[in-house]
N, C-alpha and C. Protein backbone atom coordinates (compact mmCIF):
# COMPACT_ATOMS: atom_id res chain seq x y z
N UNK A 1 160.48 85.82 127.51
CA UNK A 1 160.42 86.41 128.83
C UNK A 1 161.71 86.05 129.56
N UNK A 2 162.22 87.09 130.33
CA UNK A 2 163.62 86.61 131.35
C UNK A 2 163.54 86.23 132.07
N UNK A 3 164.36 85.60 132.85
CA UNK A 3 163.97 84.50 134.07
C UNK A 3 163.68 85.17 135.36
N UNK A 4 164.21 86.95 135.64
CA UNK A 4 164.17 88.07 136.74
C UNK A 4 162.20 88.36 136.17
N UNK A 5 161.72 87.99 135.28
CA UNK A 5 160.63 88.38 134.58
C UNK A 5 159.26 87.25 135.30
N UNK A 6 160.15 85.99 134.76
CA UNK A 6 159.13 84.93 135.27
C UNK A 6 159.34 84.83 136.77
N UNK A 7 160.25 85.27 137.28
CA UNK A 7 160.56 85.25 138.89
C UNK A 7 159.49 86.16 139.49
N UNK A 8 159.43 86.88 139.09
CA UNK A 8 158.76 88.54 139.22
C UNK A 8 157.13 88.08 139.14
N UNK A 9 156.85 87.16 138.05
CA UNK A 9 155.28 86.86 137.85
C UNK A 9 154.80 86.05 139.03
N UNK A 10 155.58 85.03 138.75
CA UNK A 10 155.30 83.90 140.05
C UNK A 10 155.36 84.31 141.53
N UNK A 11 155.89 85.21 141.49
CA UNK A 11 155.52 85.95 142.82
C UNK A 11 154.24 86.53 143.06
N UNK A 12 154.22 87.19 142.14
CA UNK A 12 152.99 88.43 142.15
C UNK A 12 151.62 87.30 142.29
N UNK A 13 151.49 86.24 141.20
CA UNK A 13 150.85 85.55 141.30
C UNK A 13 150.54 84.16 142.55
N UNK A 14 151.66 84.00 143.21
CA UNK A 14 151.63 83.87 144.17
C UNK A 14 150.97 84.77 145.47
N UNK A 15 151.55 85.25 145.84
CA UNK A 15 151.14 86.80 146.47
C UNK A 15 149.59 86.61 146.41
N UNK A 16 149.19 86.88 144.79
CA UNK A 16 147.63 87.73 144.82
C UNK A 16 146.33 86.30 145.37
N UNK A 17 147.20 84.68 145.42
CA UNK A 17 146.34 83.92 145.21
C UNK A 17 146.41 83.26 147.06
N UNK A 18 147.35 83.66 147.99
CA UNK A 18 147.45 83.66 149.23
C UNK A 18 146.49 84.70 149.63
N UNK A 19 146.43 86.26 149.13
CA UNK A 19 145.60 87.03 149.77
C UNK A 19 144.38 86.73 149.37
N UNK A 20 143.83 86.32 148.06
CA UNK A 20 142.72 85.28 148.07
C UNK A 20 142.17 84.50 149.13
N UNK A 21 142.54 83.67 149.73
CA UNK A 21 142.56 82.55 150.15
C UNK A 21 142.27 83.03 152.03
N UNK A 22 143.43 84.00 152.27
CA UNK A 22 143.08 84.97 153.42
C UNK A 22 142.17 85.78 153.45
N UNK A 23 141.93 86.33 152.31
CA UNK A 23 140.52 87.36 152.17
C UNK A 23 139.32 85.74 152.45
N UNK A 24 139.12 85.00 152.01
CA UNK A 24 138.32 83.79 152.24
C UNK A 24 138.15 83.49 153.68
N UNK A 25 139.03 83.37 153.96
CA UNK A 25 139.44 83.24 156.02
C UNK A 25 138.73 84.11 156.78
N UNK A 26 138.89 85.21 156.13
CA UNK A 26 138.62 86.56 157.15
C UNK A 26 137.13 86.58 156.88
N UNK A 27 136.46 86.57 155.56
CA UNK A 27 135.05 86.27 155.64
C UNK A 27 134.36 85.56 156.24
N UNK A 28 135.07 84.34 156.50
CA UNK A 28 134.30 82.96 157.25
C UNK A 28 134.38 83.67 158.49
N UNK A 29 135.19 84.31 159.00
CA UNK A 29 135.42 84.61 160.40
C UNK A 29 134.97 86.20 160.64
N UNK A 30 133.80 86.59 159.98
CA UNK A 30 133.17 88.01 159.79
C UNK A 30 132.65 88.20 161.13
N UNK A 31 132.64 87.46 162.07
CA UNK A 31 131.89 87.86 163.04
C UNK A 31 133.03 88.52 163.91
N UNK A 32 134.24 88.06 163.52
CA UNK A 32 135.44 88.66 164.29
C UNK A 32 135.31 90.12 164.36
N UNK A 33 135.71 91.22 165.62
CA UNK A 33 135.44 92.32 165.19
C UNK A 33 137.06 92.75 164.36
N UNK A 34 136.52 93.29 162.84
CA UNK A 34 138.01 93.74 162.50
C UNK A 34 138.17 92.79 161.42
N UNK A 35 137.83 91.67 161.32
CA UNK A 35 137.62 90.81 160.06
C UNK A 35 137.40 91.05 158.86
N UNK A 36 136.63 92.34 158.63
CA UNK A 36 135.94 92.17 157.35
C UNK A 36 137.16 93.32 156.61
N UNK A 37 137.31 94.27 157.40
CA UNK A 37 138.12 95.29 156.97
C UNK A 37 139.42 94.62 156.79
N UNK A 38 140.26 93.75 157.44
CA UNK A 38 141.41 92.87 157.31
C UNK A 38 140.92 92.34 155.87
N UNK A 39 139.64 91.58 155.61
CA UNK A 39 139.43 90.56 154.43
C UNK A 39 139.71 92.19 153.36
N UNK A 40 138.92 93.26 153.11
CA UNK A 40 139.31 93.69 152.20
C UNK A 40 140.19 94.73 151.93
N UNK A 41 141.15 94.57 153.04
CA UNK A 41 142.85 94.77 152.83
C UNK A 41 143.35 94.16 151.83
N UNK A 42 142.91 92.46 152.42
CA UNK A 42 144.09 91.37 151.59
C UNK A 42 143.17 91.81 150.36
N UNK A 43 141.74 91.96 149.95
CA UNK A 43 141.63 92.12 148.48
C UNK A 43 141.75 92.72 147.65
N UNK A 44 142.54 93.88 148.49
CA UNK A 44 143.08 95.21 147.55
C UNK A 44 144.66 94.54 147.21
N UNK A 45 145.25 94.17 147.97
CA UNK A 45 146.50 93.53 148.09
C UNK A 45 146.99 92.29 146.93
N UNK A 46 145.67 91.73 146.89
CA UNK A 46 145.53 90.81 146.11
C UNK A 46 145.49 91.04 144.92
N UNK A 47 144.46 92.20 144.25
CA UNK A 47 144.29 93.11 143.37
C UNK A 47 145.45 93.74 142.94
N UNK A 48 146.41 94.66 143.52
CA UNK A 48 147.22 95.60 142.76
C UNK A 48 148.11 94.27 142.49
N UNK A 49 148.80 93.08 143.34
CA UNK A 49 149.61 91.98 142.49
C UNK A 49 149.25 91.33 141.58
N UNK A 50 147.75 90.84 141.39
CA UNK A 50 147.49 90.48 140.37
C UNK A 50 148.16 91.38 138.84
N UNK A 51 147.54 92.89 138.75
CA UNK A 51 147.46 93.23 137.76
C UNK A 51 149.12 93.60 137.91
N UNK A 52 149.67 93.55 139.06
CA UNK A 52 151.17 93.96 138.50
C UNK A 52 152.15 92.81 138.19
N UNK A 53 151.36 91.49 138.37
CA UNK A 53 152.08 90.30 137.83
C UNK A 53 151.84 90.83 136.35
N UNK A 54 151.09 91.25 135.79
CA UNK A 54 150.63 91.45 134.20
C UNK A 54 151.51 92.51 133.38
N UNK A 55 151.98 93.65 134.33
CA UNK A 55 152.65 94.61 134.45
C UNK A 55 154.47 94.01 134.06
N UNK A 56 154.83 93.23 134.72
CA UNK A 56 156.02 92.42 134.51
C UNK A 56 156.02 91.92 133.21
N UNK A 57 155.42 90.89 132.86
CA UNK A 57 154.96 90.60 131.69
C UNK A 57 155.26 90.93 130.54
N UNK A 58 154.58 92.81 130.42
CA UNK A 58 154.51 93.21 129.30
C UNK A 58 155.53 93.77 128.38
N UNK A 59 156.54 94.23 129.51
CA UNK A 59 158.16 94.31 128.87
C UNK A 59 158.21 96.06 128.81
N UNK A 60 158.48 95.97 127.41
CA UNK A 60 158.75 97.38 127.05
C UNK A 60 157.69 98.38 126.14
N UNK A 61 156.45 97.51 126.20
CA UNK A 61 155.42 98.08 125.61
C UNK A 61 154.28 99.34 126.54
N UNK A 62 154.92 100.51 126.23
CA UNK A 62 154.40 101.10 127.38
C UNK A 62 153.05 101.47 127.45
N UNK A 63 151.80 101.62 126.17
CA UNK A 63 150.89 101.65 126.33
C UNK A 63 150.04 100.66 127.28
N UNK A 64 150.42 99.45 126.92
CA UNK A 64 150.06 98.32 127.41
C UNK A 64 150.40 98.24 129.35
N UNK A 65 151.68 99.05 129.46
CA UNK A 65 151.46 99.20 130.96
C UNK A 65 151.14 100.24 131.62
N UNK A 66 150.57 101.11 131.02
CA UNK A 66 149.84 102.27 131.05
C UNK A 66 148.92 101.79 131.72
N UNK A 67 147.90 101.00 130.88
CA UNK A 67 146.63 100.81 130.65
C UNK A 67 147.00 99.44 132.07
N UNK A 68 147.68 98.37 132.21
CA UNK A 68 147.60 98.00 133.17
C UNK A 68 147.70 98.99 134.61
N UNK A 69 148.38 99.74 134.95
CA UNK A 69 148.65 100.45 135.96
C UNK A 69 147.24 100.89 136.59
N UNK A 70 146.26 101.35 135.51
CA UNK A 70 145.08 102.13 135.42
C UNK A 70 144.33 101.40 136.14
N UNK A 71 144.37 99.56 136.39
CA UNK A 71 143.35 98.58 136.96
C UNK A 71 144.00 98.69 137.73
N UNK A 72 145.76 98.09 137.81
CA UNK A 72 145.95 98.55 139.16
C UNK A 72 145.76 99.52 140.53
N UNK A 73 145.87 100.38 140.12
CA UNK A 73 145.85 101.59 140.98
C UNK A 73 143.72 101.82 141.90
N UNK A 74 143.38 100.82 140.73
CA UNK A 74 141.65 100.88 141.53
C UNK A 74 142.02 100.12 142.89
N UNK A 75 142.84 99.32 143.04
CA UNK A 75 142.90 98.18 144.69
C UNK A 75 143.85 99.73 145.24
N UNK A 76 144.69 100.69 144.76
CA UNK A 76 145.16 101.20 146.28
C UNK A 76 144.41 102.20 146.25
């Protein structure tokens, strides 16, 4: 893997495990009006980086990011 590659993951995976953590926030705080729809913003948000940290990953194998794109694209 290249280092623009592992840069690229650690982000994404970063990214998807903050909107985690905020999607968590916004639940505790459901009574907020506007909360819940904010919480599953961040979990769509969270969602398409996850699977596009996986997307980075896979290189030049295009079935394989085909078929990732396909999970992705369920969070937008």
């Amino acid at each position: 893997m290249l280092q623009s590659q592992i840069i690229n993951f650690t982000i994404c995976i970063t990214i998807s495990a903050i909107g985690l953590l905020l999607a968590l926030h916004a639940w505790r705080q459901r009574h907020v009006q506007g909360a819940l729809w904010f919480g599953g913003l961040l979990l769509a948000v969270s969602w398409v980086n996850w699977w596009g940290a996986f997307q980075v990953v896979v290189g030049t194998d295009i079935n394989a990011y085909i078929s990732l794109s396909k999970f992705e694209y369920i969070g937008t």
